[in-house]
Protein backbone atom coordinates (compact mmCIF):
# COMPACT_ATOMS: atom_id res chain seq x y z
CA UNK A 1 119.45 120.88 101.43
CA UNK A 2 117.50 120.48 104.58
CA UNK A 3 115.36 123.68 103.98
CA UNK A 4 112.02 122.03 103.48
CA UNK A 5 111.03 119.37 106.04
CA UNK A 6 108.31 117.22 104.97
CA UNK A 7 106.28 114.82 106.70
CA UNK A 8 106.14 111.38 105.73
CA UNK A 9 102.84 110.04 105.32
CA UNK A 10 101.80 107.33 107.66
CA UNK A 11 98.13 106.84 107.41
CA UNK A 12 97.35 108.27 103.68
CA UNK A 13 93.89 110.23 103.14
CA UNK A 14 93.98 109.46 99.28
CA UNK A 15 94.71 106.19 97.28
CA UNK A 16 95.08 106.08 93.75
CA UNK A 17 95.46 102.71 91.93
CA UNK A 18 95.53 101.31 88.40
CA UNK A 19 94.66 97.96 87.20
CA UNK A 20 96.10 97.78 83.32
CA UNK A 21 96.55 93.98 81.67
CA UNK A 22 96.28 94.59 77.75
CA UNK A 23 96.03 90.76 77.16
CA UNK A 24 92.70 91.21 79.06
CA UNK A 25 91.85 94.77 77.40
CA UNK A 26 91.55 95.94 80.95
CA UNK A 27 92.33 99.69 82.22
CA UNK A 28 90.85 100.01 85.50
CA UNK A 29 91.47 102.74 88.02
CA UNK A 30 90.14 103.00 91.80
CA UNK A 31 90.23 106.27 93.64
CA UNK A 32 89.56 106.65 97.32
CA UNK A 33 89.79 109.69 99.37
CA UNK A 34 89.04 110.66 103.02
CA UNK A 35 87.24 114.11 103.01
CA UNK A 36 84.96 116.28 105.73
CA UNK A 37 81.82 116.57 105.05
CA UNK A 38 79.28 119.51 106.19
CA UNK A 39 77.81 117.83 109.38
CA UNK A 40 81.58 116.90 111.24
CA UNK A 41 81.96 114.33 110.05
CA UNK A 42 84.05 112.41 107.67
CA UNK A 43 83.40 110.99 104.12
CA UNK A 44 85.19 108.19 102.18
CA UNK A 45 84.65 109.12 98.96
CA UNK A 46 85.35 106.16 95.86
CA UNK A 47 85.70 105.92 92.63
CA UNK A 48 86.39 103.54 90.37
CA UNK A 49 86.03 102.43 86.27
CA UNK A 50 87.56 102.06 83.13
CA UNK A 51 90.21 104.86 82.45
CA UNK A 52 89.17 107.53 80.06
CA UNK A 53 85.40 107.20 81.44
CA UNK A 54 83.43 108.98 84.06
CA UNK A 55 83.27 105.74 86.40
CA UNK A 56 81.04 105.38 89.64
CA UNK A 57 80.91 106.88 93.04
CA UNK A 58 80.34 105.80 96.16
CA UNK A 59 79.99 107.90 99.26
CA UNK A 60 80.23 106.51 103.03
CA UNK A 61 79.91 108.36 106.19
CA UNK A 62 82.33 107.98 109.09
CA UNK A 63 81.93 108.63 112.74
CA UNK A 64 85.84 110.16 113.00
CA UNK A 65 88.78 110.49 110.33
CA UNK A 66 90.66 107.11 111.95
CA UNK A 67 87.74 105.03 111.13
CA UNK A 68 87.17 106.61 107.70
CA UNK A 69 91.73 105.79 106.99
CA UNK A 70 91.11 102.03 108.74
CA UNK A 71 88.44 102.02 105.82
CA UNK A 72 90.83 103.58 102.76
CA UNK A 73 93.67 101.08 103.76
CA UNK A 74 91.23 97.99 104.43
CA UNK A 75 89.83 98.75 101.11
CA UNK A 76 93.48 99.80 99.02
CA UNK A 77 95.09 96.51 100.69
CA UNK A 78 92.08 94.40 99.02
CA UNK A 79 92.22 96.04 96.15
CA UNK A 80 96.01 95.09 95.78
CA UNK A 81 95.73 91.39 96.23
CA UNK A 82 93.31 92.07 92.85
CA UNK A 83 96.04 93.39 91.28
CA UNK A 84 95.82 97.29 91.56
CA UNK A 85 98.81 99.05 91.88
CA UNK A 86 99.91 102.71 92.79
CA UNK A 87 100.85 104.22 89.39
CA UNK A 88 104.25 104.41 90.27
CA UNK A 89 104.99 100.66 90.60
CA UNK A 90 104.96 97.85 88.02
């Protein structure tokens, strides 16, 4: 039962939300993701559009990995007072 420990996720590297209201024909999702990038630093990588199509990117640099997750959970609580949720809730 215990076998498999796993470590609860405090300060998440990746945010996925959805934005779906059919009486406003909107599907929206909004992707964000902490990454390394080649120079030791560390990327915040988003995306965001309509679901089903190829949406836009956006790139920004970060001095460490803490500022880049202060960034990802500035952005994902904003994002939820617009009304994007994690897939999983309704």
């Amino acid at each position: 039962m215990f076998d498999e420990l796993k470590q609860l996720e405090v300060f998440p590297t990746a945010v996925d939300l959805k934005r779906i209201d059919p009486s406003l024909n909107m599907r929206r999702f909004y992707r964000m993701s902490v990454q390394p990038d080649l120079f030791g630093g560390v990327s915040l990588v988003r995306e965001w559009g309509r679901i089903g199509s190829r949406g836009h990117m956006l790139v920004e640099q970060h001095e460490d990995e803490g500022k880049a997750v202060n960034a990802l959970m500035r952005l994902s609580a904003t994002k939820n007072r617009r009304g994007y949720k994690l897939p999983t809730e309704r």
